[in-house]
N, C-alpha and C. Protein backbone atom coordinates (compact mmCIF):
# COMPACT_ATOMS: atom_id res chain seq x y z
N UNK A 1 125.65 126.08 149.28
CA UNK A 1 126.48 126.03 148.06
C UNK A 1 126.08 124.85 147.18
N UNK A 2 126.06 123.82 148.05
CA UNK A 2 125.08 122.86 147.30
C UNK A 2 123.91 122.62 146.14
N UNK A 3 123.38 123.22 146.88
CA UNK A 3 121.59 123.83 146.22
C UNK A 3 122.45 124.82 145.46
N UNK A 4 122.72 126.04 145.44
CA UNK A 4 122.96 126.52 144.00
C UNK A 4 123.76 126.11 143.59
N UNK A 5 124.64 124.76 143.10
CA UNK A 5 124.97 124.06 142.06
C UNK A 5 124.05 123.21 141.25
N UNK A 6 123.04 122.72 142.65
CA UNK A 6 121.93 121.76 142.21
C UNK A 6 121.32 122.62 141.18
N UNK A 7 120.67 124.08 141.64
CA UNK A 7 120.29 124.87 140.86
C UNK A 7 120.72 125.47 139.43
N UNK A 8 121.93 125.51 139.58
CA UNK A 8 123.03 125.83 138.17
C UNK A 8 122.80 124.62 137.29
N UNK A 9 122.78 123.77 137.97
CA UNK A 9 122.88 122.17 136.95
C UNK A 9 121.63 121.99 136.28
N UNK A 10 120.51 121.83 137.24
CA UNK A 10 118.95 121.79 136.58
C UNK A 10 118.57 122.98 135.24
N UNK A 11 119.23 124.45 135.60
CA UNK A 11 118.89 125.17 134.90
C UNK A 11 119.49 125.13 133.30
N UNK A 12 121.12 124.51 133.52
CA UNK A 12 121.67 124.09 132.32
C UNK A 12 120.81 123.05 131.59
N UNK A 13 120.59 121.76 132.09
CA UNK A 13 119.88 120.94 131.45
C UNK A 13 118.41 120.88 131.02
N UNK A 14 117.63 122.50 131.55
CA UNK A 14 116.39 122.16 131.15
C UNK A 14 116.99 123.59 130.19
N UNK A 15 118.22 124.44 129.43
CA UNK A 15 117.96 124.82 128.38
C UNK A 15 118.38 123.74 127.29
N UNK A 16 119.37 122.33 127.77
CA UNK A 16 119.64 121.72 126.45
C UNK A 16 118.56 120.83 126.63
N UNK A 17 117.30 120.41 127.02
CA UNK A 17 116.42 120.06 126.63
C UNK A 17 115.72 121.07 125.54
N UNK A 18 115.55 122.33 125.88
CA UNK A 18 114.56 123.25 125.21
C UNK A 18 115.37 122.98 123.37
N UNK A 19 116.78 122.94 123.75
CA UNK A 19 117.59 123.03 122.41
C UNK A 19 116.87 121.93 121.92
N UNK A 20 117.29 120.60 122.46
CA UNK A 20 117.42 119.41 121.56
C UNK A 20 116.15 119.89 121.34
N UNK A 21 114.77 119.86 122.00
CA UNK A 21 113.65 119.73 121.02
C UNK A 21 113.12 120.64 119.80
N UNK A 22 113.66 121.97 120.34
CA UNK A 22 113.68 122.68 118.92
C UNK A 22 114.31 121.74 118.19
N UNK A 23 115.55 121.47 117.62
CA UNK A 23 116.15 120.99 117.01
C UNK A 23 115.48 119.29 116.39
N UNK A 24 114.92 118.66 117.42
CA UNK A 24 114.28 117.88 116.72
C UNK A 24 113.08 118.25 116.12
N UNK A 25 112.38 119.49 116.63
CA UNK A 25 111.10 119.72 116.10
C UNK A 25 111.47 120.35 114.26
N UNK A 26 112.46 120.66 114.62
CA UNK A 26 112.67 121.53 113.08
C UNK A 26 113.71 120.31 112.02
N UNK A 27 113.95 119.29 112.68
CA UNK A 27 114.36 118.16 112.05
C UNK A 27 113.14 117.27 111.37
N UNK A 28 111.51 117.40 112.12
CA UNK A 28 110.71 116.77 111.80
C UNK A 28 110.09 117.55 110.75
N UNK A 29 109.93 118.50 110.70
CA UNK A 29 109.74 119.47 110.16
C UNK A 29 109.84 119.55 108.64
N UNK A 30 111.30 119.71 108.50
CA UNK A 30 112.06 119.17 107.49
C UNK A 30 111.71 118.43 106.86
N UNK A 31 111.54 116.88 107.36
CA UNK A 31 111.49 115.83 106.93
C UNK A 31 110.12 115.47 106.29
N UNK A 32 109.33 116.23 106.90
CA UNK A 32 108.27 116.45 106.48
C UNK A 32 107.86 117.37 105.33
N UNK A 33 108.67 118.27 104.93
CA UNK A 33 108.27 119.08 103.54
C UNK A 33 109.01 118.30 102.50
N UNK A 34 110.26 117.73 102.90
CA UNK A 34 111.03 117.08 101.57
C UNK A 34 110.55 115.53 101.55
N UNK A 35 109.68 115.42 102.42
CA UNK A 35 109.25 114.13 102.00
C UNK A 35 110.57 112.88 102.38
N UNK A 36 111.16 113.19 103.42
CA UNK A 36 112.83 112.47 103.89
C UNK A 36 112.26 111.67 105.15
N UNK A 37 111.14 111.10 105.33
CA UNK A 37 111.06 110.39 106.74
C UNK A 37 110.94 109.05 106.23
N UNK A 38 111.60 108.24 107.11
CA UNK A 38 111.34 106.74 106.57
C UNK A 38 110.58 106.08 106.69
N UNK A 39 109.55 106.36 108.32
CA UNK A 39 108.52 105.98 108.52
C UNK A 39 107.27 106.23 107.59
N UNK A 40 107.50 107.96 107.26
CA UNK A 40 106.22 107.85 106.59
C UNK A 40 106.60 108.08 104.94
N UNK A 41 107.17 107.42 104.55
CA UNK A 41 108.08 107.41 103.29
C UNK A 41 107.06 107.19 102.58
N UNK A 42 105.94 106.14 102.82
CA UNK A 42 105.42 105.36 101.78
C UNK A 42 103.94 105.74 102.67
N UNK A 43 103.77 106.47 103.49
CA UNK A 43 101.84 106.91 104.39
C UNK A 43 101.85 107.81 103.13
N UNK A 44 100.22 107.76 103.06
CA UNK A 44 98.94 108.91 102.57
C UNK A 44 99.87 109.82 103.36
N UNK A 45 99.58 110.75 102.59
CA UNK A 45 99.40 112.19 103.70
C UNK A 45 98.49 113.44 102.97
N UNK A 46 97.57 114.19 103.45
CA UNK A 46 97.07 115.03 103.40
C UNK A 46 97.28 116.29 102.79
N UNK A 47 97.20 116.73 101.67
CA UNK A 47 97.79 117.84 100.88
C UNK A 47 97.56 119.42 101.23
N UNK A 48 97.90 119.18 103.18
CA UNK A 48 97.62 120.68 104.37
C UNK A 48 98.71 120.76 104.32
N UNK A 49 99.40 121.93 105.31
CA UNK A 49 100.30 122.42 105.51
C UNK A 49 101.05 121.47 106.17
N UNK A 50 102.23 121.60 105.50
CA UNK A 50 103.20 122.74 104.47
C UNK A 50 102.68 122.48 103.17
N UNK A 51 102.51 121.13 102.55
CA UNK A 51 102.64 121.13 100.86
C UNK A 51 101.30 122.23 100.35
N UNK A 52 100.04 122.11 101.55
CA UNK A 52 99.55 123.13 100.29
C UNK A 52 99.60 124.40 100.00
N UNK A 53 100.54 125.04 101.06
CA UNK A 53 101.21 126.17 100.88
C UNK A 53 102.68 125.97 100.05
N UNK A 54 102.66 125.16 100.02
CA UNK A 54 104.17 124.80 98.82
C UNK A 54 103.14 125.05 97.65
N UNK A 55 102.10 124.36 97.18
CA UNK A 55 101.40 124.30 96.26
C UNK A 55 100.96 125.83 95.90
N UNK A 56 100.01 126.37 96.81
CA UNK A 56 99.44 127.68 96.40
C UNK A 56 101.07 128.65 96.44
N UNK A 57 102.36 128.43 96.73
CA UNK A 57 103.08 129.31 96.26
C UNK A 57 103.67 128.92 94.83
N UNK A 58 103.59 127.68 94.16
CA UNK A 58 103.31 127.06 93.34
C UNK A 58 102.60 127.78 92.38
N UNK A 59 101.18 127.78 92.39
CA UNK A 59 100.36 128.31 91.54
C UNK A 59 100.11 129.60 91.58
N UNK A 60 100.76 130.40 92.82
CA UNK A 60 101.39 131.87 92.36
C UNK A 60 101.99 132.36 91.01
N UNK A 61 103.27 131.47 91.62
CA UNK A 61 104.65 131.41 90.28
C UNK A 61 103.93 131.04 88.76
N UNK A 62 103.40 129.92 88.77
CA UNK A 62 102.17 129.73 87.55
C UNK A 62 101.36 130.59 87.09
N UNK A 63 100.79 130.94 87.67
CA UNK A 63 99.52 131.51 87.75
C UNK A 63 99.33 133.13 87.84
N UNK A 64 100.13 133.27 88.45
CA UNK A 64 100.38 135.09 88.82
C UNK A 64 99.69 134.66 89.98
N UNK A 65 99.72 136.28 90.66
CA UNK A 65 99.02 136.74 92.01
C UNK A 65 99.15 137.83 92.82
N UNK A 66 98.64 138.10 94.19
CA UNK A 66 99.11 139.02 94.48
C UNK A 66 100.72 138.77 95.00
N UNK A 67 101.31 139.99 95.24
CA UNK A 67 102.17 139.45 95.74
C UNK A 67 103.71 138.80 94.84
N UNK A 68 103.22 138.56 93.98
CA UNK A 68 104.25 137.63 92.95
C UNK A 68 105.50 138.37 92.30
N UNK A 69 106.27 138.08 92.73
CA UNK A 69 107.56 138.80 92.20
C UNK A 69 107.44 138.64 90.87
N UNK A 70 107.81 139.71 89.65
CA UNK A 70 107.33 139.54 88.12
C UNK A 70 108.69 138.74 87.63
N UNK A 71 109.60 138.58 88.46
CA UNK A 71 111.05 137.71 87.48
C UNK A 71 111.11 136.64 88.03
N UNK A 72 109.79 135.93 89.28
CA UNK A 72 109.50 134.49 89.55
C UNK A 72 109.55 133.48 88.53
N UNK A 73 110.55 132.58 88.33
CA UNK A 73 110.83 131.54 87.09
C UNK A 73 109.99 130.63 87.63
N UNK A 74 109.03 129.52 86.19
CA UNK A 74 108.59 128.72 86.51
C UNK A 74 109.53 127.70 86.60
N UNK A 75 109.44 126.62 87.76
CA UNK A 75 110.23 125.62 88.48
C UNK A 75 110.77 124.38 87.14
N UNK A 76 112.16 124.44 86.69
CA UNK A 76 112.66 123.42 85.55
C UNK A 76 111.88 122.31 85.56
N UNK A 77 111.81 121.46 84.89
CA UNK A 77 111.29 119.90 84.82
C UNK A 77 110.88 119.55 83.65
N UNK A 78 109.88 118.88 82.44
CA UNK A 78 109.68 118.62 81.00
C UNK A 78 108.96 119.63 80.44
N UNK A 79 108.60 121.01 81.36
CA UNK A 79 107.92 122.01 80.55
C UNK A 79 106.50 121.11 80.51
N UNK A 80 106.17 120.64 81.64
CA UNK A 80 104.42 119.87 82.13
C UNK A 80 103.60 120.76 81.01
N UNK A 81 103.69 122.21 82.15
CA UNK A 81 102.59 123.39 81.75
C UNK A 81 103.08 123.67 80.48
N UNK A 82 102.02 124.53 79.73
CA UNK A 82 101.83 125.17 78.19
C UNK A 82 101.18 125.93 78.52
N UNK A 83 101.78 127.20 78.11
CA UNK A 83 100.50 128.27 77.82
C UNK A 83 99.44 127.81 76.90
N UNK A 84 98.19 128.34 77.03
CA UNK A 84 97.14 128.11 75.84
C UNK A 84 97.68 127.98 74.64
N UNK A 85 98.08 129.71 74.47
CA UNK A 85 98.48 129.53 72.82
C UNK A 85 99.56 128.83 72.48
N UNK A 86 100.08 128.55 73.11
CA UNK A 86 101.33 127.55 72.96
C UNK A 86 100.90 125.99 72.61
N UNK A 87 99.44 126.00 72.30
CA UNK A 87 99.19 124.33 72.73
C UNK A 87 98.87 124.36 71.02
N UNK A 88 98.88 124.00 69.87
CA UNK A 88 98.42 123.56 68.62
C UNK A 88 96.69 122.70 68.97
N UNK A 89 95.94 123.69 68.32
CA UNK A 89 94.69 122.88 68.28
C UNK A 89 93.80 122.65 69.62
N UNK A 90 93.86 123.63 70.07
CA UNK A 90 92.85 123.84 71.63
C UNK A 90 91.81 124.37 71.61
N UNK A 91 90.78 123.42 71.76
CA UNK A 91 89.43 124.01 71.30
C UNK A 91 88.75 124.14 72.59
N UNK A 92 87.33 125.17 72.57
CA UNK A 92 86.65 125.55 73.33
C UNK A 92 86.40 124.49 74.88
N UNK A 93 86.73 125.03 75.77
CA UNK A 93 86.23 123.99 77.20
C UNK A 93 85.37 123.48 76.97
N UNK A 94 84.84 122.01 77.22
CA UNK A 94 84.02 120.95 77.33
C UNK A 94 83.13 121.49 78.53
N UNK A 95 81.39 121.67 77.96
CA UNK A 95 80.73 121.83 79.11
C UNK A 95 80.34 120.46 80.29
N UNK A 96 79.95 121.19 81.46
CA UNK A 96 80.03 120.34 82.71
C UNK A 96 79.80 118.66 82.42
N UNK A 97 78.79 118.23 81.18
CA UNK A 97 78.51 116.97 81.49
C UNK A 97 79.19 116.59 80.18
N UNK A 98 79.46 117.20 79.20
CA UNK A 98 80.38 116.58 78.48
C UNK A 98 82.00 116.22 78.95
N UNK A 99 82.30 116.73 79.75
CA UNK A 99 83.61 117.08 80.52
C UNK A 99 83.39 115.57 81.52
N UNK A 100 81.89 115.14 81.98
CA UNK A 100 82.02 114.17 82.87
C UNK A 100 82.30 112.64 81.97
N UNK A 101 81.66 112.53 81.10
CA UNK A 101 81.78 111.69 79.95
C UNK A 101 82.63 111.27 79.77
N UNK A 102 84.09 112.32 79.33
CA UNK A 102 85.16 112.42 79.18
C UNK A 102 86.39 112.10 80.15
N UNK A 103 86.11 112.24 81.03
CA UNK A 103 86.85 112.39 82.25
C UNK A 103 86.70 110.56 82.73
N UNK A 104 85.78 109.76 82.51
CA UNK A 104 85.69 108.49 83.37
C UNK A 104 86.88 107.40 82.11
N UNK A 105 87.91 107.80 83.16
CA UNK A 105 89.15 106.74 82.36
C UNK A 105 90.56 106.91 82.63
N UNK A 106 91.75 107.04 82.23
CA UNK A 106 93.42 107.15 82.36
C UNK A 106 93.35 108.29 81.62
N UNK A 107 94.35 109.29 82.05
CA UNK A 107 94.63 110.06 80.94
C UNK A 107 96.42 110.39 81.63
N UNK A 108 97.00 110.21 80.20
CA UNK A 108 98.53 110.02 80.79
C UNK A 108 99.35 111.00 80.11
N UNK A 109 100.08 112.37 81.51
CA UNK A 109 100.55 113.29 80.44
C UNK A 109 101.45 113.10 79.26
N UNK A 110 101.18 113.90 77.93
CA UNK A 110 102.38 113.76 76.72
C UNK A 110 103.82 114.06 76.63
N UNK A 111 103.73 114.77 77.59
CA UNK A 111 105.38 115.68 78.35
C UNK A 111 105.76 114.56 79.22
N UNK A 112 105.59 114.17 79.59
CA UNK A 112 105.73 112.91 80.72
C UNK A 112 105.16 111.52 81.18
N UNK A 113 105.49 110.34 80.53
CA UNK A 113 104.85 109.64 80.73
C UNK A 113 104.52 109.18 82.17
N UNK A 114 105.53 109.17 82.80
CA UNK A 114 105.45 108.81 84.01
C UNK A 114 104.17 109.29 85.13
N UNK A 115 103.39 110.44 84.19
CA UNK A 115 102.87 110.91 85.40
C UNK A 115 101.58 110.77 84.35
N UNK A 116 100.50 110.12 85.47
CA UNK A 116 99.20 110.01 85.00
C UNK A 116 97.78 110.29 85.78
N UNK A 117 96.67 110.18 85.20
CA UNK A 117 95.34 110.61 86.10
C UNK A 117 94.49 109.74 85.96
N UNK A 118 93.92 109.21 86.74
CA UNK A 118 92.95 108.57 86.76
C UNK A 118 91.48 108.88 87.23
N UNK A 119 90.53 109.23 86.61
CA UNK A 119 88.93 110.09 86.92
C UNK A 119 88.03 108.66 87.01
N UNK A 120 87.88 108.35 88.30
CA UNK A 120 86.70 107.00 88.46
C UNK A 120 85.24 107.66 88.65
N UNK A 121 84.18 106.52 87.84
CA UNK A 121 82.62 107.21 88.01
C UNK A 121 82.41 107.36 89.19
N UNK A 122 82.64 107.07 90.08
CA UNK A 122 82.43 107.01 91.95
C UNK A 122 82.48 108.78 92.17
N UNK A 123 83.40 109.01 91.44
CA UNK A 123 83.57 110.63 91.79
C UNK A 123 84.97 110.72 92.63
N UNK A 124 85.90 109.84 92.50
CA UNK A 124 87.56 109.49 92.83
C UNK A 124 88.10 110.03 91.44
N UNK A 125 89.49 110.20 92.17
CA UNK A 125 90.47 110.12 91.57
C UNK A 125 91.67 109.39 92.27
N UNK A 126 92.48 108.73 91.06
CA UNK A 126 93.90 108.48 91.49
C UNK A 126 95.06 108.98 90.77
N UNK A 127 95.98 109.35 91.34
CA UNK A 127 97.29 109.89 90.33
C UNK A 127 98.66 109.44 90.79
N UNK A 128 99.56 109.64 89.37
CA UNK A 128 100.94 109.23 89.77
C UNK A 128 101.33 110.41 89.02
N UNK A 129 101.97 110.88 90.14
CA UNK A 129 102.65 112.28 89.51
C UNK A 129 104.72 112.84 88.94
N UNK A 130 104.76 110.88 89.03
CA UNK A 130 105.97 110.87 88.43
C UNK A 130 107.10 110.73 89.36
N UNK A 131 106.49 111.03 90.72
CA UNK A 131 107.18 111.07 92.29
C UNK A 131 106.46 110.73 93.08
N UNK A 132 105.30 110.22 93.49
CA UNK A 132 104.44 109.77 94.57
C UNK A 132 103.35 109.44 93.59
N UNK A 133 102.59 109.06 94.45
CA UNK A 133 100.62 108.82 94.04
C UNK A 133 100.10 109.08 95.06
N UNK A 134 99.12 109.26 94.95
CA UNK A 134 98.09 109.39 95.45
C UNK A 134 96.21 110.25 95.10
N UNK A 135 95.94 110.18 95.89
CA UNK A 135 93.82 110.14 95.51
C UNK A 135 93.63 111.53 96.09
N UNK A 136 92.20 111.69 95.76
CA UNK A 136 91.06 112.53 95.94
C UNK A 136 89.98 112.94 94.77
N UNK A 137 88.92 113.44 95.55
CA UNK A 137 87.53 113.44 95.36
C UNK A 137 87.53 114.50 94.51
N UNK A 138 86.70 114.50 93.30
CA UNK A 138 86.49 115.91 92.66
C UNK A 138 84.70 115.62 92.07
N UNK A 139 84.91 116.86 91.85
CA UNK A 139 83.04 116.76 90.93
C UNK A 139 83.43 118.20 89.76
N UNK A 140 82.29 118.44 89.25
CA UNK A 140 82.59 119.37 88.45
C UNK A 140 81.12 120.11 88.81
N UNK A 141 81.52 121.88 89.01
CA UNK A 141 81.06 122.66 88.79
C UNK A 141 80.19 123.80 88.08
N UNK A 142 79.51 124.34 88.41
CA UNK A 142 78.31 125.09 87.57
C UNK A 142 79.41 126.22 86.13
N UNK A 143 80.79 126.05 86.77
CA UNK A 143 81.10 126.55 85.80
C UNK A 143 82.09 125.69 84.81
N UNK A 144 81.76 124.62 84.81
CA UNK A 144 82.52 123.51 83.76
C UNK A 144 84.02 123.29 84.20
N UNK A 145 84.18 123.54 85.54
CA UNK A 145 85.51 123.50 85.84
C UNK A 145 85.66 122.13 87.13
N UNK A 146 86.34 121.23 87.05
CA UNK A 146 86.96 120.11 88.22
C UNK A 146 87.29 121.02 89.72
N UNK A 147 86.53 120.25 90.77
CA UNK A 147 86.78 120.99 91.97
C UNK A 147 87.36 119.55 92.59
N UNK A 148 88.64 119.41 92.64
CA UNK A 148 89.02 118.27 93.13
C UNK A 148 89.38 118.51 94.85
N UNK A 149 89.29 117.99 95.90
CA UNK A 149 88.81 117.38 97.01
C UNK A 149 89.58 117.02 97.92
N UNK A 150 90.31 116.63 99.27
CA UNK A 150 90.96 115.78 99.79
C UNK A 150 92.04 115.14 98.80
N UNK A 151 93.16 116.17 98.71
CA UNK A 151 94.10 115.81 98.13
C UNK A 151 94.95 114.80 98.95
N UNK A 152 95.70 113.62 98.41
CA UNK A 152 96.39 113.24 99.24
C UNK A 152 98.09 112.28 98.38
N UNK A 153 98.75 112.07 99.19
CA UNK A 153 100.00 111.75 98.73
C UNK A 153 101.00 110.78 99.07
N UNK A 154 101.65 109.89 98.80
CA UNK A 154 102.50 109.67 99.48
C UNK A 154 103.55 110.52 99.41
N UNK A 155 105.00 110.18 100.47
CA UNK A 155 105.66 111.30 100.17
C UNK A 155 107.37 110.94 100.12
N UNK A 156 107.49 110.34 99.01
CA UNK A 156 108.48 110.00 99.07
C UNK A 156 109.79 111.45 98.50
N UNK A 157 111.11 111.45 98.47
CA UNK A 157 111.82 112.65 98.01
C UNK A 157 112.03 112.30 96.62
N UNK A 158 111.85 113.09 95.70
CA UNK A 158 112.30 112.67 94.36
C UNK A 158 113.60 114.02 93.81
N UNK A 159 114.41 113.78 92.56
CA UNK A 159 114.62 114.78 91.77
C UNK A 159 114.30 116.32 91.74
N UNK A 160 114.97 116.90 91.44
CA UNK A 160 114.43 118.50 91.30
C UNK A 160 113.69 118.69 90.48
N UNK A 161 113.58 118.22 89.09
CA UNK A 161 112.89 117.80 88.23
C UNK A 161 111.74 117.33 88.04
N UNK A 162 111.92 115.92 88.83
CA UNK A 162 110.75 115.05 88.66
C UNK A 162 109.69 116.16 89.62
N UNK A 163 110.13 116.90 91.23
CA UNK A 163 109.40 117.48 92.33
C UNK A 163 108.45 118.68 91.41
N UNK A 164 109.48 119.16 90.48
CA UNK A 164 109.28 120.26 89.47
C UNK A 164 107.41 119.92 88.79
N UNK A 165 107.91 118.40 88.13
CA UNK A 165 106.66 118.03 87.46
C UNK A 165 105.77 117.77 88.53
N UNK A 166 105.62 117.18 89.46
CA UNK A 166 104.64 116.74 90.30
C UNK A 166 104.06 117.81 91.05
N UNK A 167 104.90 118.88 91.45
CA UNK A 167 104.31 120.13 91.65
C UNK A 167 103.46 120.89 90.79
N UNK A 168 103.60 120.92 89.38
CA UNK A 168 102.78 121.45 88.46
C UNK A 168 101.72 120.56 88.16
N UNK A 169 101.84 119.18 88.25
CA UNK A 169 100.17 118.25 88.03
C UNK A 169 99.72 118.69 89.59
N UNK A 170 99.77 118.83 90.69
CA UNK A 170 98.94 119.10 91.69
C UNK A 170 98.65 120.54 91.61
N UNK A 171 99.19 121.54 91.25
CA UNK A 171 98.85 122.84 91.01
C UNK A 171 97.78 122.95 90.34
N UNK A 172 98.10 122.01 88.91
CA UNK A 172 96.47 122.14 87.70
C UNK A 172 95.65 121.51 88.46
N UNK A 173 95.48 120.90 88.86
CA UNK A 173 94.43 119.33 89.97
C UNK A 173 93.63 120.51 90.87
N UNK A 174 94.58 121.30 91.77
CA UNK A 174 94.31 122.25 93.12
C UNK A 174 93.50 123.66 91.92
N UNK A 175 93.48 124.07 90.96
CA UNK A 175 93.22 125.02 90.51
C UNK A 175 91.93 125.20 89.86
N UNK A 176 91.30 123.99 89.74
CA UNK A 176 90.24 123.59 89.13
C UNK A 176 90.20 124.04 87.77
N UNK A 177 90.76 123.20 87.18
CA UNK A 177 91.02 122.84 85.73
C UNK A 177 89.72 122.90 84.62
N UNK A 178 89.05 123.05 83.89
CA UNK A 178 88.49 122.75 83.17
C UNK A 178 88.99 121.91 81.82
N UNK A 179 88.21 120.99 81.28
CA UNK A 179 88.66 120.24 79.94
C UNK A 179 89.17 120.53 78.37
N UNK A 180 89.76 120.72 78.41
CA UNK A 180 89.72 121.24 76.94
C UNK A 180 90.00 119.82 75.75
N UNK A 181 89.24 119.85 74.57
CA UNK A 181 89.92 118.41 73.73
C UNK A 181 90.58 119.03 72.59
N UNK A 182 91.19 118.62 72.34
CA UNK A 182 92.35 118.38 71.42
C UNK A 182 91.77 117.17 70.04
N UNK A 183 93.11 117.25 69.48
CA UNK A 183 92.45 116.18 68.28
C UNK A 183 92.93 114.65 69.00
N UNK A 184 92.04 113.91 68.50
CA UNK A 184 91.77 112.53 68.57
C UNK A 184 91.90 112.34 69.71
N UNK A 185 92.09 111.64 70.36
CA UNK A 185 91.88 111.64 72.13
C UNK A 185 92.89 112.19 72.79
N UNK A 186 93.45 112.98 72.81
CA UNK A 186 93.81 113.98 73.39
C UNK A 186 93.04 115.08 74.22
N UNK A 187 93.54 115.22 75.55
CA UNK A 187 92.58 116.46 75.76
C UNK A 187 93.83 117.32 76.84
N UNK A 188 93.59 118.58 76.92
CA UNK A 188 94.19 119.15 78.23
C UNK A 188 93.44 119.31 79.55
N UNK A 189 93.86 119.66 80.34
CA UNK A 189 93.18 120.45 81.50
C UNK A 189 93.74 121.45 81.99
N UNK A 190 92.90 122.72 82.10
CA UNK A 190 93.98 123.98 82.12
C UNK A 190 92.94 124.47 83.21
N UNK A 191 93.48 125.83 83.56
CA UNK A 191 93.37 127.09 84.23
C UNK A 191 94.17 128.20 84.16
N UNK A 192 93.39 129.19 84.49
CA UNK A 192 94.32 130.34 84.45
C UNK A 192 95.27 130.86 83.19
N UNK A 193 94.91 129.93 82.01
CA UNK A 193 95.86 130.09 80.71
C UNK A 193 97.32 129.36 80.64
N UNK A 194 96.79 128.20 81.63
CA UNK A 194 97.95 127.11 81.72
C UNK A 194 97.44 125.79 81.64
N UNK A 195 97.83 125.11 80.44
CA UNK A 195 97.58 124.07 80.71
C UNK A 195 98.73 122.61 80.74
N UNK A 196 98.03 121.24 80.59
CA UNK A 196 99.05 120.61 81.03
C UNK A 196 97.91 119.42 79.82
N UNK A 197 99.21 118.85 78.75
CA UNK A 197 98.58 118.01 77.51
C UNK A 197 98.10 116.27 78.10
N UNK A 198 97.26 115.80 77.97
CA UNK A 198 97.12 114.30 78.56
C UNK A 198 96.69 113.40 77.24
N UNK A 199 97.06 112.03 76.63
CA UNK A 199 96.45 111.14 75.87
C UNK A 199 95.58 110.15 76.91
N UNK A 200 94.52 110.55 76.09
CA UNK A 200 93.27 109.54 77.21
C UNK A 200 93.72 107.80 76.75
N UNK A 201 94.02 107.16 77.79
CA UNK A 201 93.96 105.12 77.39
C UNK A 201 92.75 105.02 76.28
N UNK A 202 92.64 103.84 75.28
CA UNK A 202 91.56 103.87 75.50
C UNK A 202 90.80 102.59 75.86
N UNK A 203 89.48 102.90 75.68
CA UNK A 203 88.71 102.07 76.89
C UNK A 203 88.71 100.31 76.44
């Protein structure tokens, strides 16, 4: 009688082990898509799963796709993105090495100041996307378009808003953007018939 209490008891406590760790596993989890951990509040982190499936469902909703529900609203925040024709004065994409020219400096969106880009000659980037910062590598392509690289982030929780905007500058970044200029130093970077307006610093 013993032994099967011993037995009753062990078997109870190895299902509220199985609980608690689900439960912590899906607590880490969590904490990890909203960016809510304290430890790694302020770490790099790697723009893999989950965020870059947050992202590519992101640039679904943007972008179209398969799959895409047609009454998918793009996510509130300063209205980042512009359609093309929506932009006054958008002239033809900048080819590959004029685009590189262009690109070595600050360029800080007009919808938002808070959120900016930085294109270093090294072939880096750094960004503040109005809710975190963080880097990665891009070059540009045979077809005049930015293939940016090892995305990365810190991850702190921001606003619905602010998450709104910072989701749409990593969407254009992840989509490979090409240049477009605008008048006087102004330029965009778009894809897909979305773009997002930037005033270049100047040098």
């Amino acid at each position: 009688m013993l032994e099967a209490a011993a037995d009753s008891f062990g078997a109870m406590i190895s299902r509220t082990l199985k609980k608690v760790t689900t439960a912590t596993a899906f607590v880490a989890l969590a904490g990890g898509v909203l960016g809510a951990g304290t430890a790694g509040a302020q770490e790099l982190s790697s723009v893999d799963s989950p965020q870059s499936s947050q992202i590519q469902e992101l640039s679904s909703r943007l972008f179209g796709g398969p799959g895409t529900p047609e009454d998918s609203e793009a996510p509130e925040g300063s209205g980042l993105i512009e359609k093309y024709e929506d932009v006054d004065g958008l002239q033809d994409k900048l080819p590959a090495d004029e685009a590189q020219k262009v690109l070595n400096g600050t360029f800080t969106a007009k919808k938002n100041p808070e959120i900016s880009v930085t294109f270093n000659s090294d072939g880096t980037l750094a960004y503040n996307d109005g809710c975190n910062s963080g880097g990665a590598s891009y070059k540009l392509d045979q077809t005049d378009a930015i293939v940016v690289e090892n995305l990365n982030s810190t991850l702190r929780a921001c606003s619905p808003d602010a998450m709104a905007d910072a989701d749409a500058l990593k969407a254009i970044l992840s989509a490979k953007p090409v240049v477009f200029p605008l008048e006087g130093n102004n330029y965009a970077l778009g894809s897909q018939g979305q773009v997002i307006q930037f005033e270049k610093a100047e040098n």
